[in-house]
PDB file of N, CA and C in Angstrom:
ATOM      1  N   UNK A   1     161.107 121.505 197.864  1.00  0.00           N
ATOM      2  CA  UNK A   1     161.276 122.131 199.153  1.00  0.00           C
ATOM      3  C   UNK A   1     162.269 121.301 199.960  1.00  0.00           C
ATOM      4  N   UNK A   2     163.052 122.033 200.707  1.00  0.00           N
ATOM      5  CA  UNK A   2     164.233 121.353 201.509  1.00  0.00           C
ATOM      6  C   UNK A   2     163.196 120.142 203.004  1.00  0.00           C
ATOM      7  N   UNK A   3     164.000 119.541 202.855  1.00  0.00           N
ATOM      8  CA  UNK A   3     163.948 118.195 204.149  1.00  0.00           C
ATOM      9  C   UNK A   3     163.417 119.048 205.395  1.00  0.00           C
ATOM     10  N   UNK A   4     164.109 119.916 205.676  1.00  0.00           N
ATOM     11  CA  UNK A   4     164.124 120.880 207.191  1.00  0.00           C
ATOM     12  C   UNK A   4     162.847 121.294 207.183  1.00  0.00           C
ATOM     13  N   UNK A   5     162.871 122.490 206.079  1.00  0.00           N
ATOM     14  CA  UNK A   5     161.420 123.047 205.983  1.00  0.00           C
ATOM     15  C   UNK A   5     160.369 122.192 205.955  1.00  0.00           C
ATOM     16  N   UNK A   6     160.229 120.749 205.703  1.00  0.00           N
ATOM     17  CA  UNK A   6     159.261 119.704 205.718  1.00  0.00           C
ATOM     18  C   UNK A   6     158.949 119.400 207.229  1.00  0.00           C
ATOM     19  N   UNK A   7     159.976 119.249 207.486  1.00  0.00           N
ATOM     20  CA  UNK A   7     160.363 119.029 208.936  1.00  0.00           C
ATOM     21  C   UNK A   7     159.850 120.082 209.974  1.00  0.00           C
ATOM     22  N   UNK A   8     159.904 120.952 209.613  1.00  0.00           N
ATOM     23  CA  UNK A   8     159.775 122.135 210.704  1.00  0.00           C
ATOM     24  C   UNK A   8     158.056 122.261 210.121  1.00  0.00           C
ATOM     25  N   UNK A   9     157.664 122.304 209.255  1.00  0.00           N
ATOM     26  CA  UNK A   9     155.818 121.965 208.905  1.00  0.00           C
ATOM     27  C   UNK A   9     155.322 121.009 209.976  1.00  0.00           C
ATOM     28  N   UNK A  10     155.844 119.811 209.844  1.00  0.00           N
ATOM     29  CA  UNK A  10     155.704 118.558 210.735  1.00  0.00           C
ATOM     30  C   UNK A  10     155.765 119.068 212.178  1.00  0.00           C
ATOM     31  N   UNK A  11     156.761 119.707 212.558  1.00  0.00           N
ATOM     32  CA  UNK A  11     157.336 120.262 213.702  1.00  0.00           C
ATOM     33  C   UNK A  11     156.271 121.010 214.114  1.00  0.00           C
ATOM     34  N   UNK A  12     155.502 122.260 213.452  1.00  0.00           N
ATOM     35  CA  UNK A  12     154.369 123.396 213.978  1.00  0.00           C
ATOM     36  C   UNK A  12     153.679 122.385 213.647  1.00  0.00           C
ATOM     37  N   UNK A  13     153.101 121.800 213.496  1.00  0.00           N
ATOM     38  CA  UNK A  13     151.711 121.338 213.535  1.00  0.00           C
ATOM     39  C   UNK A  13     151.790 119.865 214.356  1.00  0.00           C
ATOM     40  N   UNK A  14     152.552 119.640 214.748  1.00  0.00           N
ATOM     41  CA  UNK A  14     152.749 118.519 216.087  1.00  0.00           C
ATOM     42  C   UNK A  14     152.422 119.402 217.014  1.00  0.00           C
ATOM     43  N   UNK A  15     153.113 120.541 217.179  1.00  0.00           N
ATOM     44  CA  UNK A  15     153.399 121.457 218.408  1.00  0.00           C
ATOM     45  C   UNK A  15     151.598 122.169 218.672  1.00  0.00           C
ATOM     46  N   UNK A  16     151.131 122.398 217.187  1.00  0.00           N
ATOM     47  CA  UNK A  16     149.685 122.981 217.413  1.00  0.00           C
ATOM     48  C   UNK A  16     148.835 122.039 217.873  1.00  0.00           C
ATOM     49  N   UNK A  17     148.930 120.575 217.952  1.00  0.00           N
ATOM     50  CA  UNK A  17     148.192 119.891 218.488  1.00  0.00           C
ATOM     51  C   UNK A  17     148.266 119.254 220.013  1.00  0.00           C
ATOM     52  N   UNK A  18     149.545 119.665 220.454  1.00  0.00           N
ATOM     53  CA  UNK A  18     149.825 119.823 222.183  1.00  0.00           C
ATOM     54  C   UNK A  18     149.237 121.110 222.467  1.00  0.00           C
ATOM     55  N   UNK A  19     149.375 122.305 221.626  1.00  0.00           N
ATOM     56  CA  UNK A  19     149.036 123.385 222.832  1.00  0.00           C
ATOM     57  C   UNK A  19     148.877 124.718 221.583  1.00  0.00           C
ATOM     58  N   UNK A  20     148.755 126.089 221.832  1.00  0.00           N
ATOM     59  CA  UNK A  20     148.235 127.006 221.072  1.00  0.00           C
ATOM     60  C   UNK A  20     149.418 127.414 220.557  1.00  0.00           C
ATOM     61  N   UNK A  21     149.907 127.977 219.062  1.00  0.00           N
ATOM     62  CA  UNK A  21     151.127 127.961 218.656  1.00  0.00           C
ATOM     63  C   UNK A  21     151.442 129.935 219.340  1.00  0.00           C
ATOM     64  N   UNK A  22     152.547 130.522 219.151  1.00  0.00           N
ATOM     65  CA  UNK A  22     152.781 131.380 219.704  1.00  0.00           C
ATOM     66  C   UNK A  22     152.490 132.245 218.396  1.00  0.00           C
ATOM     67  N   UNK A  23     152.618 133.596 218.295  1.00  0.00           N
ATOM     68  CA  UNK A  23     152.460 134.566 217.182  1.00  0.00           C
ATOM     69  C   UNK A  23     153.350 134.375 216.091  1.00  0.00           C
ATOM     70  N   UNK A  24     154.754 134.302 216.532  1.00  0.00           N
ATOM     71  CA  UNK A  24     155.974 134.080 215.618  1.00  0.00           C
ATOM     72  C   UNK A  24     155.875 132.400 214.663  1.00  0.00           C
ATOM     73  N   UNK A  25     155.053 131.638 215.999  1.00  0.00           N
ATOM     74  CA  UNK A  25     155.319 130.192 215.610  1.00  0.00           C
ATOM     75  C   UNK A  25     154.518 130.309 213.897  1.00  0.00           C
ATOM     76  N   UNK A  26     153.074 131.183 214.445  1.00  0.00           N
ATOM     77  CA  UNK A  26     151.500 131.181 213.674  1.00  0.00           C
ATOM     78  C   UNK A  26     152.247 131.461 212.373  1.00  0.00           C
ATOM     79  N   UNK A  27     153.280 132.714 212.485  1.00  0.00           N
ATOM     80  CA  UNK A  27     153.775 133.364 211.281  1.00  0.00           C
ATOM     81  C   UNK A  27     154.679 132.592 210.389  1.00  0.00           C
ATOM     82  N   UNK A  28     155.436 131.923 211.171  1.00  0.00           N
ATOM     83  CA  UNK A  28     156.263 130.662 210.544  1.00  0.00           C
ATOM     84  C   UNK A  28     155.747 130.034 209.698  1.00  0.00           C
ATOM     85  N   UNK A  29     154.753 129.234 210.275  1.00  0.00           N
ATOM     86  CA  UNK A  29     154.247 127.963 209.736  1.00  0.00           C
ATOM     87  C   UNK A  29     153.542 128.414 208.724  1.00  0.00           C
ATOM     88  N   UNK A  30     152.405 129.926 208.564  1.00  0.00           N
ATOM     89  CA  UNK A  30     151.961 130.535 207.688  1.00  0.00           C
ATOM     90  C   UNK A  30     153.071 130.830 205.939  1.00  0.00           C
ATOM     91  N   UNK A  31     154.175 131.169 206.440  1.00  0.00           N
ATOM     92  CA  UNK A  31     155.438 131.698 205.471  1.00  0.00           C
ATOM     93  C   UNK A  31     155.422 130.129 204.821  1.00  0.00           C
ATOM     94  N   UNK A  32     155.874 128.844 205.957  1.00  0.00           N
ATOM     95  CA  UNK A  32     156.410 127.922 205.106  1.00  0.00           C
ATOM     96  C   UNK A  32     154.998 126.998 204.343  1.00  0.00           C
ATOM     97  N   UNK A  33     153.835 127.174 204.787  1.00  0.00           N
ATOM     98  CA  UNK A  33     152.657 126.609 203.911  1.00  0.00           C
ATOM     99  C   UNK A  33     152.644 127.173 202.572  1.00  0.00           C
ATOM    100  N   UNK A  34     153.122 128.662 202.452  1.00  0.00           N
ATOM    101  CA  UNK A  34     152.929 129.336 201.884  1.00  0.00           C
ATOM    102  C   UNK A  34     153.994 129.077 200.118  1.00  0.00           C
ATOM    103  N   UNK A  35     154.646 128.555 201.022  1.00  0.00           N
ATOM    104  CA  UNK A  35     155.950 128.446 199.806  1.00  0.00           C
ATOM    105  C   UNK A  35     155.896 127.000 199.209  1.00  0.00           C
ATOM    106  N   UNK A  36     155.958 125.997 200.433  1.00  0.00           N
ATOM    107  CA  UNK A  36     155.436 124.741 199.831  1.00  0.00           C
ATOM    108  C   UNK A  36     154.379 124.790 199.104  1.00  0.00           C
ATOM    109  N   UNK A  37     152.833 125.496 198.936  1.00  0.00           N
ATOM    110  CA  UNK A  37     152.064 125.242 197.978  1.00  0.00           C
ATOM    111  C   UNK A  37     152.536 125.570 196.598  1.00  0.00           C
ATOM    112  N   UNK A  38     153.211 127.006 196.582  1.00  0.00           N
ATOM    113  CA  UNK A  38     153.844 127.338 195.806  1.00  0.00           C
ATOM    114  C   UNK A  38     154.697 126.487 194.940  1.00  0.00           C
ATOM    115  N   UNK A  39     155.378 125.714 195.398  1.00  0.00           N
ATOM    116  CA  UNK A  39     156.256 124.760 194.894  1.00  0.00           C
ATOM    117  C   UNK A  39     155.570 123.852 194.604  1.00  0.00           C
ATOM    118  N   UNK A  40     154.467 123.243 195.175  1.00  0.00           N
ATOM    119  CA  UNK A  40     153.331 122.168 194.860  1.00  0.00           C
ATOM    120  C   UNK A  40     153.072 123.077 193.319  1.00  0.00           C
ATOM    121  N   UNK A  41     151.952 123.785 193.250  1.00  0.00           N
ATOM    122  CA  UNK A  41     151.627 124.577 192.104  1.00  0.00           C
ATOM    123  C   UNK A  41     152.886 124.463 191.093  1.00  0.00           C
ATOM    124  N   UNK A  42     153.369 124.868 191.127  1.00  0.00           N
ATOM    125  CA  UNK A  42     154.560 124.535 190.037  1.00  0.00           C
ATOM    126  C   UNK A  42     154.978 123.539 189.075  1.00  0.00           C
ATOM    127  N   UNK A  43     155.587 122.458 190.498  1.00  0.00           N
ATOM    128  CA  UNK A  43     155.218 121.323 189.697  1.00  0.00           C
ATOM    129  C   UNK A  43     154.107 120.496 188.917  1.00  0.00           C
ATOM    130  N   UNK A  44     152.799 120.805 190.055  1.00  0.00           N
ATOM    131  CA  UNK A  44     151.569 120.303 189.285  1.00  0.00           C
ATOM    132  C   UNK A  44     151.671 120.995 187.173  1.00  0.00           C
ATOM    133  N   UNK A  45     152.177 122.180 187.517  1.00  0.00           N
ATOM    134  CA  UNK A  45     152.057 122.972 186.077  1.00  0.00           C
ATOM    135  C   UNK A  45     152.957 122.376 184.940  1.00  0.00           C
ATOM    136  N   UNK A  46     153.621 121.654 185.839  1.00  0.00           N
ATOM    137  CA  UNK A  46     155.109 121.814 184.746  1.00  0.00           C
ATOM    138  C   UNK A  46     154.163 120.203 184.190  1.00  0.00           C
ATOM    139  N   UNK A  47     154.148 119.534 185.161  1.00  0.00           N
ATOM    140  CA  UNK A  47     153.482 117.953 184.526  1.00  0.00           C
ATOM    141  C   UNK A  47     152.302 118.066 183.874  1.00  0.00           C
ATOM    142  N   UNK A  48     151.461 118.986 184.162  1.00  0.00           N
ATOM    143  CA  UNK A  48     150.373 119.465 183.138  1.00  0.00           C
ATOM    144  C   UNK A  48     150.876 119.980 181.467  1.00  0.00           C
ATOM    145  N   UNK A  49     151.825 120.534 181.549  1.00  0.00           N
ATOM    146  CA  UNK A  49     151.873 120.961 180.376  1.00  0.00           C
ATOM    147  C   UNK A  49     152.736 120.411 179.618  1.00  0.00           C
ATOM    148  N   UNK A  50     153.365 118.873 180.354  1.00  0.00           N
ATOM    149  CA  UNK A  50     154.201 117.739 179.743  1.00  0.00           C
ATOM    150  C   UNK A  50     153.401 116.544 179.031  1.00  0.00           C
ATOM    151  N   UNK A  51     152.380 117.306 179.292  1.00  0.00           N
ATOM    152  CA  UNK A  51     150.805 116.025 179.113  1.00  0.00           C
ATOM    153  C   UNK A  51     150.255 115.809 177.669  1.00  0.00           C
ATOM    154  N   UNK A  52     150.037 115.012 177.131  1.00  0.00           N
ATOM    155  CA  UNK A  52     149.428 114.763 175.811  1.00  0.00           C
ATOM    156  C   UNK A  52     148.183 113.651 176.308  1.00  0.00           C
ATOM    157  N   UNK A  53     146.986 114.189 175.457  1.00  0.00           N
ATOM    158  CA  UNK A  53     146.224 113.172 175.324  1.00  0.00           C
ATOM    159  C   UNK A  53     145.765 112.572 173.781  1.00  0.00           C
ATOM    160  N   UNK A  54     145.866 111.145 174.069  1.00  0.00           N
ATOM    161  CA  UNK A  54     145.917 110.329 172.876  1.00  0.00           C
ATOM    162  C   UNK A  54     144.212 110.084 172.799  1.00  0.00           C
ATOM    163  N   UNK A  55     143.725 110.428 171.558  1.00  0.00           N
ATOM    164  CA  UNK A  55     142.766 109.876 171.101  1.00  0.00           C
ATOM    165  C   UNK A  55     142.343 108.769 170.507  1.00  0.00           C
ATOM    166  N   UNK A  56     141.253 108.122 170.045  1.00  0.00           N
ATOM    167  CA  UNK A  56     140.829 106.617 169.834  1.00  0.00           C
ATOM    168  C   UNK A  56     142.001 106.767 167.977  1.00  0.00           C
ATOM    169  N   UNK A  57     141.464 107.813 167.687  1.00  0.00           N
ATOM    170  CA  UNK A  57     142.248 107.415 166.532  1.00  0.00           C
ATOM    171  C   UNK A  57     144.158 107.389 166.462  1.00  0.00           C
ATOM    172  N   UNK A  58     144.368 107.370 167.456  1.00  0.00           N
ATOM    173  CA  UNK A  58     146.096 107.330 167.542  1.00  0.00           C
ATOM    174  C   UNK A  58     146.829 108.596 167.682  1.00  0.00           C
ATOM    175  N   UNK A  59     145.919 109.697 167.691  1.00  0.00           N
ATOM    176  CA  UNK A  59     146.801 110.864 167.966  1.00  0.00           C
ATOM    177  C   UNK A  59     147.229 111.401 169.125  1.00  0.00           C
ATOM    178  N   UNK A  60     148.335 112.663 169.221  1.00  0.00           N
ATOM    179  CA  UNK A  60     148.352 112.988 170.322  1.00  0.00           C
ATOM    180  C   UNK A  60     147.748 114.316 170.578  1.00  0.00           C
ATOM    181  N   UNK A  61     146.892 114.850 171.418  1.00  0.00           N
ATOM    182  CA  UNK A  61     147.046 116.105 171.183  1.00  0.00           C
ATOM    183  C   UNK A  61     147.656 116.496 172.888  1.00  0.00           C
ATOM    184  N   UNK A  62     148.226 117.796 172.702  1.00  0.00           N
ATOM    185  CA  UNK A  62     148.640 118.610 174.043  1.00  0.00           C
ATOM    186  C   UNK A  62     147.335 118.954 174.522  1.00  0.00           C
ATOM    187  N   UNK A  63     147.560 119.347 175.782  1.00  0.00           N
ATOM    188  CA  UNK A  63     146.873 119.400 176.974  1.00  0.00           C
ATOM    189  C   UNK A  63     146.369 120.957 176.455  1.00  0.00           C
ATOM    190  N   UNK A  64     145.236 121.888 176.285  1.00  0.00           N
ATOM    191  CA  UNK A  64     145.522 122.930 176.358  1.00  0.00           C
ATOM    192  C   UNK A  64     144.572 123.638 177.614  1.00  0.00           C
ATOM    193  N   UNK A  65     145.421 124.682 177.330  1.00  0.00           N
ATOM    194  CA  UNK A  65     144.993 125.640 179.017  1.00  0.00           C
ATOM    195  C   UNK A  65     143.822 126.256 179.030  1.00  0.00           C
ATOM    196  N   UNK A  66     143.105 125.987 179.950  1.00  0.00           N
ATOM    197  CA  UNK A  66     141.609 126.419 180.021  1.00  0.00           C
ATOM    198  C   UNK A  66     141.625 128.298 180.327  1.00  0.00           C
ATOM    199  N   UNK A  67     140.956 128.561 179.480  1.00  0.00           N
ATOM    200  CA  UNK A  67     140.418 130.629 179.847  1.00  0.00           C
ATOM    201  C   UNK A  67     139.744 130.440 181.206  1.00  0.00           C
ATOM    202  N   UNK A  68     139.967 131.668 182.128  1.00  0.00           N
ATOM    203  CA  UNK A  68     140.087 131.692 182.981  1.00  0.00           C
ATOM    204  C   UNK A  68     137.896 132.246 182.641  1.00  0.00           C
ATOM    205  N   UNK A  69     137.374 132.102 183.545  1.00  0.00           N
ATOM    206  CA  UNK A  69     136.019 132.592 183.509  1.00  0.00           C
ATOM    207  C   UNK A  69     135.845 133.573 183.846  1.00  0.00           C
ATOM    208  N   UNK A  70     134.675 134.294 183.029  1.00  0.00           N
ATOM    209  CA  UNK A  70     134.274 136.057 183.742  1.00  0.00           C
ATOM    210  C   UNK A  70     133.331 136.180 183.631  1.00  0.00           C
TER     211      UNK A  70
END
């Protein structure tokens, strides 16, 4: 995520703790949480699935992806 958009996160939520944010502000800060997690999620995925775990006996195995529950 860009510097600004970090910045402007920092920015609404300084501003929400002086005073009540405005509708547009609410919607802002909503859009850019929204994308930064997004980008969080991502990367978390990409390093997850760069992952090997080594067992006692010297191997490696890959990480594999858990089924979702039903």
């Amino acid at each position: 995520m860009e510097n600004s958009k970090l910045n402007r996160i920092n920015e609404l939520a300084a501003l929400a703790k002086l005073r009540p944010l405005t509708g547009d502000e609410l919607a802002e800060r909503d859009v850019l949480r929204k994308e930064y997690i997004a980008e969080w999620r991502q990367g978390a995925i990409q390093v997850l699935e760069n992952t090997y775990v080594m067992t006692p006996d010297g191997k490696k195995h890959k990480l594999q992806k858990k089924e979702p529950h039903k």
